[in-house]
N, C-alpha and C. Protein backbone atom coordinates (compact mmCIF):
# COMPACT_ATOMS: atom_id res chain seq x y z
N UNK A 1 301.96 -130.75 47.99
CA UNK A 1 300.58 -131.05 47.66
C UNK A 1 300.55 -131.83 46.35
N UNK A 2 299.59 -132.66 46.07
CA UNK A 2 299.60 -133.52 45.37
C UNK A 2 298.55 -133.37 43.97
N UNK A 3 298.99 -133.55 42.96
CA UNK A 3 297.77 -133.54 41.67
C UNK A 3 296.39 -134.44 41.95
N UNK A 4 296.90 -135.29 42.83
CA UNK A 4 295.74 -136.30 42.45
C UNK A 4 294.76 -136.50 43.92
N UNK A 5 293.70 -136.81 43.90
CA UNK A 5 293.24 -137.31 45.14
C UNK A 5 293.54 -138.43 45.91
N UNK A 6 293.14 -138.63 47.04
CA UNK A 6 293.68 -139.55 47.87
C UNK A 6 292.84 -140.92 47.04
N UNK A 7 291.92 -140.39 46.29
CA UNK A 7 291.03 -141.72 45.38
C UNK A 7 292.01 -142.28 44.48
N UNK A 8 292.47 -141.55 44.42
CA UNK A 8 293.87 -142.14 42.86
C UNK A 8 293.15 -140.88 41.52
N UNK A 9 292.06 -140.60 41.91
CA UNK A 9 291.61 -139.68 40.85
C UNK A 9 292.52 -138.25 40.40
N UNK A 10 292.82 -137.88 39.07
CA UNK A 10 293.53 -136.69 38.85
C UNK A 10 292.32 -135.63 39.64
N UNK A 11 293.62 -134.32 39.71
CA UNK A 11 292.02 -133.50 40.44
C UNK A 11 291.84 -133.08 39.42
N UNK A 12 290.89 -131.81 39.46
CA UNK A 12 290.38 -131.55 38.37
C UNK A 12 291.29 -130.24 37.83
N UNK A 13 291.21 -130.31 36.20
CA UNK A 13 292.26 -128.84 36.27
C UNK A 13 291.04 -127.40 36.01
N UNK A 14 289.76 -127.84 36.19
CA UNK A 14 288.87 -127.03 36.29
C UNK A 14 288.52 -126.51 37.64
N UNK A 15 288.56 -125.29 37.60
CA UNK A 15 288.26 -124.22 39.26
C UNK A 15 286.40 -123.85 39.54
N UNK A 16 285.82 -124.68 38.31
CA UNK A 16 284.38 -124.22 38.38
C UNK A 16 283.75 -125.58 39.21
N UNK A 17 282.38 -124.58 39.70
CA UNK A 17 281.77 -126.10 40.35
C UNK A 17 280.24 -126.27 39.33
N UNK A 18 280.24 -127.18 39.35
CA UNK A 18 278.57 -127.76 38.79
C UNK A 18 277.38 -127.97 39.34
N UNK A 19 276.30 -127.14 38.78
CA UNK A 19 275.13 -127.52 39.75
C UNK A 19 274.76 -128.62 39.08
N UNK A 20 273.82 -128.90 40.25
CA UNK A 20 272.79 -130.35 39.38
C UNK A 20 272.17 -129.66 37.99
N UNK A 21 271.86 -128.57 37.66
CA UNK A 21 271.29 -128.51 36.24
C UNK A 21 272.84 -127.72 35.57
N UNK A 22 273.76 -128.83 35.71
CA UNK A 22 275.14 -128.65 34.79
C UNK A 22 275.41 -127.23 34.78
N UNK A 23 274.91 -126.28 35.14
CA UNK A 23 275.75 -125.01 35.29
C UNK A 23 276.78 -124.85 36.00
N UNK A 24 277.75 -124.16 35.30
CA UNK A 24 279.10 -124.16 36.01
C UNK A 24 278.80 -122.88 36.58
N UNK A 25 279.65 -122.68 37.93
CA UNK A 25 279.28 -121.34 39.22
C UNK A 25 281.01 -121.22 39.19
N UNK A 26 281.74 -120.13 38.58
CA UNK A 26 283.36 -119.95 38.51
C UNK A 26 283.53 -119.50 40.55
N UNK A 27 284.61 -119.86 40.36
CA UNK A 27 285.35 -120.05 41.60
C UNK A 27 286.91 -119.34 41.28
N UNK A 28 286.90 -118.37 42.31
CA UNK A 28 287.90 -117.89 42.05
C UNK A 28 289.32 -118.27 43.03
N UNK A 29 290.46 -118.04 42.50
CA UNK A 29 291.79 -118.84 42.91
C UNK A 29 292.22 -118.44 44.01
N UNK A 30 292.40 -119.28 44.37
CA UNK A 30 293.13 -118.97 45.93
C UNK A 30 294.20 -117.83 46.19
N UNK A 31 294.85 -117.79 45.35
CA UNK A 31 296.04 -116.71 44.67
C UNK A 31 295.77 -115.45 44.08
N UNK A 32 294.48 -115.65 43.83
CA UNK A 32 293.94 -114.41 43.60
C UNK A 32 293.17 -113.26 44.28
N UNK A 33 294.27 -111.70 44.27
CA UNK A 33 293.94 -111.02 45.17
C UNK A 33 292.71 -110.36 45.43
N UNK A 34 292.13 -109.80 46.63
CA UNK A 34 290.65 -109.49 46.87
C UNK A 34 291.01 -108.22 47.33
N UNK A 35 289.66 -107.65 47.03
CA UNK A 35 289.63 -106.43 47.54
C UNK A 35 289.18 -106.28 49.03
N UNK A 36 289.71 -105.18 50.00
CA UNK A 36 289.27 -105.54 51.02
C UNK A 36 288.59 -103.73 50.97
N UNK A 37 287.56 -104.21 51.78
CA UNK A 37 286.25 -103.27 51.96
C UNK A 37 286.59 -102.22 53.11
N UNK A 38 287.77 -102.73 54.46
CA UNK A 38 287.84 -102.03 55.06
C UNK A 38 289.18 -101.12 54.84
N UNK A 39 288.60 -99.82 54.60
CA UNK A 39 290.47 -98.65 55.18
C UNK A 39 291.29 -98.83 56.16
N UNK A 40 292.14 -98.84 56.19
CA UNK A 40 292.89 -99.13 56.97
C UNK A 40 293.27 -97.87 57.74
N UNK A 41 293.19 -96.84 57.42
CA UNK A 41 293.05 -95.47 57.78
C UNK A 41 291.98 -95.07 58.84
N UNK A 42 291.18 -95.72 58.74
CA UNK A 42 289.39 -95.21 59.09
C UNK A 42 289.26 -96.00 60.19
N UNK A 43 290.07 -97.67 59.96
CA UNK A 43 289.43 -98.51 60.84
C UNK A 43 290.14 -98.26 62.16
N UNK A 44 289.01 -98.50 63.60
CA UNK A 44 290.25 -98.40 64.37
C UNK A 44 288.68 -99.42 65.45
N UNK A 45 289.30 -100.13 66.02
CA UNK A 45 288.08 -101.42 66.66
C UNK A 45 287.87 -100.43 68.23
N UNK A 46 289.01 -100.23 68.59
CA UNK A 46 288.66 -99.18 70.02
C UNK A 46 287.48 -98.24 69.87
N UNK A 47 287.95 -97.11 69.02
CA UNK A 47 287.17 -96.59 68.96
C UNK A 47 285.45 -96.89 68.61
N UNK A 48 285.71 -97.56 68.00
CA UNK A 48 284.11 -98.15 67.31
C UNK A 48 283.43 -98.90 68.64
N UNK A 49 283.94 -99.74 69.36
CA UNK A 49 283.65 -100.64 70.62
C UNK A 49 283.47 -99.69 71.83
N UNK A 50 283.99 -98.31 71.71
CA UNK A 50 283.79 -97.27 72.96
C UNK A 50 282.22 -96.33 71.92
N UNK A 51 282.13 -95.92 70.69
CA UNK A 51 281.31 -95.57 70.22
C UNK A 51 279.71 -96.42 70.92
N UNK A 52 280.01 -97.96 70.49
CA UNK A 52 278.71 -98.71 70.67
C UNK A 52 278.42 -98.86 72.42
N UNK A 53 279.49 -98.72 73.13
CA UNK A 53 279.20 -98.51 75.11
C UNK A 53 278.28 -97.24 75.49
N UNK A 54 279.08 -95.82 74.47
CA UNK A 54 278.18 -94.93 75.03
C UNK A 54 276.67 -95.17 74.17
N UNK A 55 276.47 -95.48 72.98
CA UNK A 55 275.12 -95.63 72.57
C UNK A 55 274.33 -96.78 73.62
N UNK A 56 275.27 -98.07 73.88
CA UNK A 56 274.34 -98.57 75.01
C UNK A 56 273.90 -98.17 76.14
N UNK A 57 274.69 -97.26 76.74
CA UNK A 57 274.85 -96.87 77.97
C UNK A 57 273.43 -95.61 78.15
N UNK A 58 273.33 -94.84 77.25
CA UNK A 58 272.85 -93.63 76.70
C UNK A 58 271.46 -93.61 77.21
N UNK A 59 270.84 -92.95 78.34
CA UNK A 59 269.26 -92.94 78.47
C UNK A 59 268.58 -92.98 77.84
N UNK A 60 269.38 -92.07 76.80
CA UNK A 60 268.54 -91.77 75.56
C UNK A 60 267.89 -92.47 74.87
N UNK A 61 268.40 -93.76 74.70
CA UNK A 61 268.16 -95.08 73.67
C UNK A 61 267.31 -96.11 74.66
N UNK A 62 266.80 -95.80 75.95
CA UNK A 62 266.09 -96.74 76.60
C UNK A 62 264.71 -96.84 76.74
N UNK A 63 263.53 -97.40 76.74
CA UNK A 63 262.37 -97.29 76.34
C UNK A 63 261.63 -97.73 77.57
N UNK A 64 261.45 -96.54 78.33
CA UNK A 64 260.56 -97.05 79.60
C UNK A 64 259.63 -97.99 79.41
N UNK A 65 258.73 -97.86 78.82
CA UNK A 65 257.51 -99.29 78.62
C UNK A 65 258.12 -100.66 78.45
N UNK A 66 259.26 -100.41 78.05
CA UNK A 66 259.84 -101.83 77.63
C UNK A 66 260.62 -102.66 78.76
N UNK A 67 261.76 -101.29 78.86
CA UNK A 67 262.81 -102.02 79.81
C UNK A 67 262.93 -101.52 81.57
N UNK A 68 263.25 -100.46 81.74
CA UNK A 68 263.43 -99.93 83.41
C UNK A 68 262.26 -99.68 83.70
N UNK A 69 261.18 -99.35 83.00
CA UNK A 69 259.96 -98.67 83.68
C UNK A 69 258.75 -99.98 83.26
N UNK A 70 259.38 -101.37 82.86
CA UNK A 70 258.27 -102.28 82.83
C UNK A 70 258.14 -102.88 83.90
N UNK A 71 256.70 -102.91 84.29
CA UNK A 71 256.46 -103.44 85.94
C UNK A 71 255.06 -105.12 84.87
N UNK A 72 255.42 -106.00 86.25
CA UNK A 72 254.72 -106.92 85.36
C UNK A 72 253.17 -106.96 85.97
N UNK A 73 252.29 -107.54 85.00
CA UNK A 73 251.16 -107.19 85.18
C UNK A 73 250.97 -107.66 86.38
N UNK A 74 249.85 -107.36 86.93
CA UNK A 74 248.94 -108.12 88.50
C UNK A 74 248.61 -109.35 87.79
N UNK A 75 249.33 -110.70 88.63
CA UNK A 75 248.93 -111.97 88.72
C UNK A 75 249.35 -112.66 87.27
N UNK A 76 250.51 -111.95 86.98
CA UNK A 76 250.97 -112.52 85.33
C UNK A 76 252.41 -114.00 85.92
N UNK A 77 252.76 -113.63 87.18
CA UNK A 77 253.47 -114.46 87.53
C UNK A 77 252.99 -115.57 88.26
N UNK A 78 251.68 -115.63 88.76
CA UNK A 78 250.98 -116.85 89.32
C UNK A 78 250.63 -117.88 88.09
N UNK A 79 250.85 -119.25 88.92
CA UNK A 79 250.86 -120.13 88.53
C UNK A 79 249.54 -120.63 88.16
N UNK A 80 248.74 -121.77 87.17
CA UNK A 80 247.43 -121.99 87.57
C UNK A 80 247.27 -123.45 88.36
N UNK A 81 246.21 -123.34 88.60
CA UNK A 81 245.80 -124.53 89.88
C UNK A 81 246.41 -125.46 89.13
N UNK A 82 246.80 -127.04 90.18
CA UNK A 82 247.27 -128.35 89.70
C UNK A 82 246.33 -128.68 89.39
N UNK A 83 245.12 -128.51 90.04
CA UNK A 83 243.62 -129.82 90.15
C UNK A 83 242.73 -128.92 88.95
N UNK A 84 242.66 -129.70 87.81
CA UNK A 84 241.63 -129.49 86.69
C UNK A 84 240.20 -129.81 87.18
N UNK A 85 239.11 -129.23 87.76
CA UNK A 85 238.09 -129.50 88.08
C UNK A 85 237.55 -130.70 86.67
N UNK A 86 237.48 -130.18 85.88
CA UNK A 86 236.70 -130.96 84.76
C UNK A 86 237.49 -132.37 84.25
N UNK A 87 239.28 -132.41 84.92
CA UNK A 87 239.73 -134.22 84.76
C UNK A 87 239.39 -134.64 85.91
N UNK A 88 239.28 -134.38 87.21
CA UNK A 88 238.18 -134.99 88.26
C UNK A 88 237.37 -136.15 87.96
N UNK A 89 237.92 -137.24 88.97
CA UNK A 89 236.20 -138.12 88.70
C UNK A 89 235.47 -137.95 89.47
């Protein structure tokens, strides 16, 4: 990898970026280690992905008015007439 840009420009030896009102926003190094949020102990994706099947699956969580027990209204699926009486000549 190279110091300079493909412009011929040096890069910069600054890691901060600049807003338009000249504030610098620090940026941290590529090399520099992060913390990671998840345990590695705790995590396990099976389990969590069989957790969220039975919550979907679950009667419990289903809302008749909404979903299995919604019937659609009388005449909510008819179409209305082509012929506008009132664009008529």
């Amino acid at each position: 990898m190279s110091d300079e840009r493909s412009s011929g420009e040096p890069a910069a030896e600054n890691a901060d970026y600049v807003t338009k009102g000249q504030e610098s926003i620090p940026v941290q190094n590529d090399d520099a280690p992060v913390e990671d949020p998840i345990d590695e102990a705790e995590a396990d994706t099976d389990k969590q992905l069989e957790q969220d099947d039975e919550e979907a699956i679950s009667e419990s969580n289903i809302l008749d008015e909404r979903t299995r027990g919604a019937k659609p209204n009388a005449g909510s699926y008819e179409e209305p007439s082509d012929t506008v009486p009132e664009l008529e000549n």
